[in-house]
Protein backbone atom coordinates (compact mmCIF):
# COMPACT_ATOMS: atom_id res chain seq x y z
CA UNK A 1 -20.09 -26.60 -13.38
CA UNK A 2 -20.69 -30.28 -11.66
CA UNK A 3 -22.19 -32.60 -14.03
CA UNK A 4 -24.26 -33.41 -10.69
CA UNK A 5 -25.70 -29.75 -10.42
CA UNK A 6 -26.16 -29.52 -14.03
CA UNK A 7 -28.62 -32.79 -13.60
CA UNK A 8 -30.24 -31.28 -10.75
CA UNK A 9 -31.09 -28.33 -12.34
CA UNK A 10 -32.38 -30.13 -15.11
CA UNK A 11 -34.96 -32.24 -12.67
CA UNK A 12 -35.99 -28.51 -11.05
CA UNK A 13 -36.57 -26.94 -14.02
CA UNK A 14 -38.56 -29.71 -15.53
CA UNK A 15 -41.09 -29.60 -12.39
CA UNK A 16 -40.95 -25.71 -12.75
CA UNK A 17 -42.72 -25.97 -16.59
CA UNK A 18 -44.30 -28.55 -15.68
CA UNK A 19 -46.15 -26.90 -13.04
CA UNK A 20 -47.03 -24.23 -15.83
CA UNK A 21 -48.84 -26.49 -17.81
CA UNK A 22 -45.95 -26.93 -20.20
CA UNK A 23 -44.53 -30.40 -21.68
CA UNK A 24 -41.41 -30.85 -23.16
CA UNK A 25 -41.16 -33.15 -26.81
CA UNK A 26 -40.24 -36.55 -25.88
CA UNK A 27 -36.67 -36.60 -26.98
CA UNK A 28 -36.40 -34.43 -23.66
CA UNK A 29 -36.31 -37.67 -22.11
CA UNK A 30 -33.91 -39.17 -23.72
CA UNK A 31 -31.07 -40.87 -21.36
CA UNK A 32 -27.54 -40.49 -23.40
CA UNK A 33 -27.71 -44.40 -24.32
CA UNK A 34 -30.88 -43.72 -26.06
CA UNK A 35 -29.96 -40.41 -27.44
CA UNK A 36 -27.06 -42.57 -29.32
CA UNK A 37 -29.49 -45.30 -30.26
CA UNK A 38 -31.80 -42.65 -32.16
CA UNK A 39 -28.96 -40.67 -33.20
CA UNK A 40 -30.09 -41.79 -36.85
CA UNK A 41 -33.27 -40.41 -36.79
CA UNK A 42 -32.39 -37.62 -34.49
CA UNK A 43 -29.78 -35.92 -37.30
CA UNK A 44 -32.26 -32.63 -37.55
CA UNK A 45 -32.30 -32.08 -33.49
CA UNK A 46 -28.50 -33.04 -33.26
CA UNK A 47 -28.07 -30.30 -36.12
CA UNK A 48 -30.15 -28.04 -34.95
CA UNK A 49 -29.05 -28.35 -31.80
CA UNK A 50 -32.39 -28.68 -30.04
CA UNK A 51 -32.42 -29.46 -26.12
CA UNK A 52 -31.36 -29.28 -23.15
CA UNK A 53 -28.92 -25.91 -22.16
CA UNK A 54 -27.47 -24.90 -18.84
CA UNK A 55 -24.59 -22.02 -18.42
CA UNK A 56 -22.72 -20.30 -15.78
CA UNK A 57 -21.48 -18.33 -18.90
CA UNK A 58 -17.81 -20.03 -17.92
CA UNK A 59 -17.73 -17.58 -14.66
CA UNK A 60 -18.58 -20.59 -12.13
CA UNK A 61 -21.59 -18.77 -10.15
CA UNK A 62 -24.67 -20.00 -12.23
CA UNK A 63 -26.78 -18.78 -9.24
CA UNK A 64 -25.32 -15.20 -9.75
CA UNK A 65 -25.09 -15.27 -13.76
CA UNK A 66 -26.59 -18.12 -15.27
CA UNK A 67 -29.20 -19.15 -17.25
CA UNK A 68 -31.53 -22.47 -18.38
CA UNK A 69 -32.51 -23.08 -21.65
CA UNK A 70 -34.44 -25.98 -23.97
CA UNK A 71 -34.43 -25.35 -27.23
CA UNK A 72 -37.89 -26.58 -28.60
CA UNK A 73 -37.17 -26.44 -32.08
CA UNK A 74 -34.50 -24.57 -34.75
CA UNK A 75 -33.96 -24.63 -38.13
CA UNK A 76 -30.38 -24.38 -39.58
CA UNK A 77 -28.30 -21.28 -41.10
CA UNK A 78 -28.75 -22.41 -44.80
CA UNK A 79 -32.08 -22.26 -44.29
CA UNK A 80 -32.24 -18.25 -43.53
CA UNK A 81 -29.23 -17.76 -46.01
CA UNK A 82 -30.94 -19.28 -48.93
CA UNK A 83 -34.44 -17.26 -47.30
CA UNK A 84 -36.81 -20.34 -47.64
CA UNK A 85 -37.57 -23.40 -45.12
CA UNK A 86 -37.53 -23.51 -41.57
CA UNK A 87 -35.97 -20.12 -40.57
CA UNK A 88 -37.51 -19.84 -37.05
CA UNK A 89 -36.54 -21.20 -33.62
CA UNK A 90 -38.36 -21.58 -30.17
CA UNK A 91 -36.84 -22.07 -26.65
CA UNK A 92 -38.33 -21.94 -23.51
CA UNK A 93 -35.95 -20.41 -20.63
CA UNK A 94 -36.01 -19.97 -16.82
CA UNK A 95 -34.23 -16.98 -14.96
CA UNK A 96 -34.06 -16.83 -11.20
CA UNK A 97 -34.62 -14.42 -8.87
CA UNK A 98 -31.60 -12.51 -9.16
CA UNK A 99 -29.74 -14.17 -11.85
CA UNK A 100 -28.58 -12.71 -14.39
CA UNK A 101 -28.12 -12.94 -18.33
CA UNK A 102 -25.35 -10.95 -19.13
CA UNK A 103 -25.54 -8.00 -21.35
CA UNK A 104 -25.29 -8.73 -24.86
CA UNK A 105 -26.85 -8.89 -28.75
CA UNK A 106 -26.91 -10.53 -32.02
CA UNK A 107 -26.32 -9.96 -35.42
CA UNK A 108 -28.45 -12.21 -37.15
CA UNK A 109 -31.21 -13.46 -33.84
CA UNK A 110 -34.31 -11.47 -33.86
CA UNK A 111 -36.47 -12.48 -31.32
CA UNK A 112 -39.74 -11.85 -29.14
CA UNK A 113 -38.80 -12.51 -24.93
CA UNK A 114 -41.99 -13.59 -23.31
CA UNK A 115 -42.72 -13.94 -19.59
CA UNK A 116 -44.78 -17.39 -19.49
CA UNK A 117 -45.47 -16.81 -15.78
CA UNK A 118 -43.81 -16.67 -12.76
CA UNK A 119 -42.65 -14.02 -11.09
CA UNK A 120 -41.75 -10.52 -12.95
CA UNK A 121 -39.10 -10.62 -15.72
CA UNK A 122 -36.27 -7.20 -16.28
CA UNK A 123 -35.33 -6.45 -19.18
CA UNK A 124 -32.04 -3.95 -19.39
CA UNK A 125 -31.90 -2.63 -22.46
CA UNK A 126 -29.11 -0.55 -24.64
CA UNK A 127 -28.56 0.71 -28.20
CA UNK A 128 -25.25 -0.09 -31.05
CA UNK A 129 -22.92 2.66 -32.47
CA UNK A 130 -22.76 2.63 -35.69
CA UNK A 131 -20.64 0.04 -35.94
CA UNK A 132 -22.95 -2.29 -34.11
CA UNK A 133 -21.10 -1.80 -30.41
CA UNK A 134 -22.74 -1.58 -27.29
CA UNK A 135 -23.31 2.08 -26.54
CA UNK A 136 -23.99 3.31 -23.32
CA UNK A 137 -25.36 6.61 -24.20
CA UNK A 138 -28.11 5.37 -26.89
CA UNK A 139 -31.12 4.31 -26.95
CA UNK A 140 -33.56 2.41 -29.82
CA UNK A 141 -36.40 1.10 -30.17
CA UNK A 142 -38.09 -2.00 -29.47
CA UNK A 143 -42.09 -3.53 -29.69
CA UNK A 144 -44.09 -4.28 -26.38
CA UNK A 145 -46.68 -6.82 -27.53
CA UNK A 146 -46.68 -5.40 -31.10
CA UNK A 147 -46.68 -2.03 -29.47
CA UNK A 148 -43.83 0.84 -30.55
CA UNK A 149 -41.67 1.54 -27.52
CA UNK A 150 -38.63 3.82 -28.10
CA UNK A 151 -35.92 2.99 -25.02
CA UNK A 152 -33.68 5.17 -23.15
CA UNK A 153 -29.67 3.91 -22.82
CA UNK A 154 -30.63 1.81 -19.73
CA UNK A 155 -34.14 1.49 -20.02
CA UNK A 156 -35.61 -1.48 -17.66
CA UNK A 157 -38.30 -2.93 -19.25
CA UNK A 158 -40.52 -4.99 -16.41
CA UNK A 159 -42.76 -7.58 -18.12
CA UNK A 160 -45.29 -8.88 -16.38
CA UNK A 161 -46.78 -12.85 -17.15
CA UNK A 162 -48.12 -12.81 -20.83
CA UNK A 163 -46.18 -9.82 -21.57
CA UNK A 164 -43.22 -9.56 -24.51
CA UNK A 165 -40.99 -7.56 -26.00
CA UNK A 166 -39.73 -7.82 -29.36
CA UNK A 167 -35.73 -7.43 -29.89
CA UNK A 168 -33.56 -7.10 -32.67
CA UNK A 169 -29.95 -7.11 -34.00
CA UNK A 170 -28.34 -4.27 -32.37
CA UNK A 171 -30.55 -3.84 -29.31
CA UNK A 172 -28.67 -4.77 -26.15
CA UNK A 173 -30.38 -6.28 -23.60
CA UNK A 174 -29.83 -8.15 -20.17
CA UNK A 175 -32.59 -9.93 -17.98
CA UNK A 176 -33.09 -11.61 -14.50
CA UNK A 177 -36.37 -12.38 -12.77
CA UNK A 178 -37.25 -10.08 -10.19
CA UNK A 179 -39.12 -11.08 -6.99
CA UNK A 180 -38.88 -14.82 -8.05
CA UNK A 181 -38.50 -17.04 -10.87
CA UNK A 182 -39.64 -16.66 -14.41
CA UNK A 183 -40.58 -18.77 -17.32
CA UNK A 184 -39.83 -17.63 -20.16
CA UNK A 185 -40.75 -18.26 -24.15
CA UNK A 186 -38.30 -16.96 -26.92
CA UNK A 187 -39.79 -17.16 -30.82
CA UNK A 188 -36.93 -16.26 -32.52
CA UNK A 189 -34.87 -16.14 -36.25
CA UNK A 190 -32.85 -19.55 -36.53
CA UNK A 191 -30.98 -19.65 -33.61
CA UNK A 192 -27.27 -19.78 -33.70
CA UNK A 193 -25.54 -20.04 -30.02
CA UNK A 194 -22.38 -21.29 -31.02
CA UNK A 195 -21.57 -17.51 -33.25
CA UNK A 196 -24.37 -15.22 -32.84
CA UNK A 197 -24.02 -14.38 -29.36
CA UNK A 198 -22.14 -10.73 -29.11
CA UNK A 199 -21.23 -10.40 -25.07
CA UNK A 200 -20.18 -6.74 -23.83
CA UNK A 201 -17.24 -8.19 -21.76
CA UNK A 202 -15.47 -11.13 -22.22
CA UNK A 203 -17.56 -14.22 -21.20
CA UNK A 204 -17.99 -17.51 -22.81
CA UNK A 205 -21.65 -18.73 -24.00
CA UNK A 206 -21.22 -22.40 -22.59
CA UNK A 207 -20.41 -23.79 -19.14
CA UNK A 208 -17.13 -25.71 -18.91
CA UNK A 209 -18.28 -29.16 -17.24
CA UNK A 210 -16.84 -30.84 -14.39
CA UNK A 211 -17.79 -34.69 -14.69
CA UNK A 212 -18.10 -36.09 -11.35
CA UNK A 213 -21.36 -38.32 -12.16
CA UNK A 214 -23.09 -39.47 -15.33
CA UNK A 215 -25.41 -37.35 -17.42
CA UNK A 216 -29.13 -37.50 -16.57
CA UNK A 217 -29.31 -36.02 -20.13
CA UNK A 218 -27.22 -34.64 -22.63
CA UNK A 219 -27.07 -31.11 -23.01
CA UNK A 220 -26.46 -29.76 -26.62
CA UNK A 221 -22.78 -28.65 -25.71
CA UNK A 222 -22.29 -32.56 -25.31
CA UNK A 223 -23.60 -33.73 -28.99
CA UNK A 224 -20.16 -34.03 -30.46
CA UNK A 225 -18.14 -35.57 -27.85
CA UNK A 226 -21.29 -37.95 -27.01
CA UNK A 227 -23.00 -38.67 -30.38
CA UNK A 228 -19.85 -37.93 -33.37
């Protein structure tokens, strides 16, 4: 992806949750010139790898298969290994009309997906062989706003704004927004992009970027080039 169309994206999906009522933490803000000057103080977000996230999930057609992401806040791996301290994680996401989020899962991530409003948001959902590997032909079961719903291989979930549906390790699932955008809230486990991402087929996570202008922001696939 263009480093210009990653900062325009940025600027419309800041006016999209901000038209919801939501405001992003004010390290959001941060140019990359102050991101390095608060780098100090900053270790736990650089860690944690809180902020901005844009992907094209390395295919090139983000308006196809893509998705946005800000990760609110995170705590680290040691944290849910040892089983004490900060071993949650929020995000708040936009998917377009159309666009899809791949199909995949996680081995460690459990998380609620909540439509924050917009338009209506799909979830495709499959279950895991007993190994753990996508299975077409299963099914599970997953919790619709704390209620008990047991899916069909397939199943397309359609949540509404305010509704959610609770996912975990081993439950395959892809999403898009259908009939417009959606916002979208994820409570989660400690979140863990770099390794807990399972994909069906082989796709990468992160967007290889093309830098033809300067960074209105850093996105966390830029910490260690931009901040080491």
């Amino acid at each position: 992806m263009k480093r210009s169309r990653i900062n325009a994206i940025i600027a419309e999906a800041d006016e999209m949750i901000r038209a919801h009522g939501f405001v992003l933490p004010p390290f959001a803000r941060w140019s990359p010139k102050e991101f390095r000057a608060q780098a100090d103080t900053a270790k736990h977000v650089i860690a944690s790898r809180c902020g901005w996230d844009i992907t094209d999930y390395g295919a090139g057609h983000f308006e196809t298969m893509g998705l946005f992401l800000f990760t609110l806040r995170n705590g680290l791996l040691a944290d849910l290994q040892r089983g004490g301290g900060m071993c949650y994680a929020e995000k708040v996401l936009i998917s377009k009309q159309d666009q899809l989020s791949p199909m995949h899962t996680h081995v460690v991530k459990a998380e609620d997906i909540i439509n924050r409003g917009g338009a209506t948001l799909v979830v495709e959902l499959f279950g895991s062989d007993d190994q753990g590997a996508f299975a077409e032909d299963r099914g599970g079961t997953v919790w619709c706003d704390g209620l008990r719903l047991d899916y069909q291989p397939g199943q397309k979930l359609r949540l509404a704004p305010g509704q959610s549906v609770t996912l975990r390790p081993g439950d395959w699932h892809a999403f898009w927004g259908e009939g417009g955008d959606v916002l979208i809230g994820e409570v989660s486990t400690v979140n863990d992009d770099e390794t807990d991402n399972i994909f069906r087929d082989p796709i990468g996570r992160f967007a290889k970027i093309e830098e033809d202008v300067a960074p209105t922001h850093l996105l966390v696939s830029d910490y260690r080039q931009w901040l080491s």
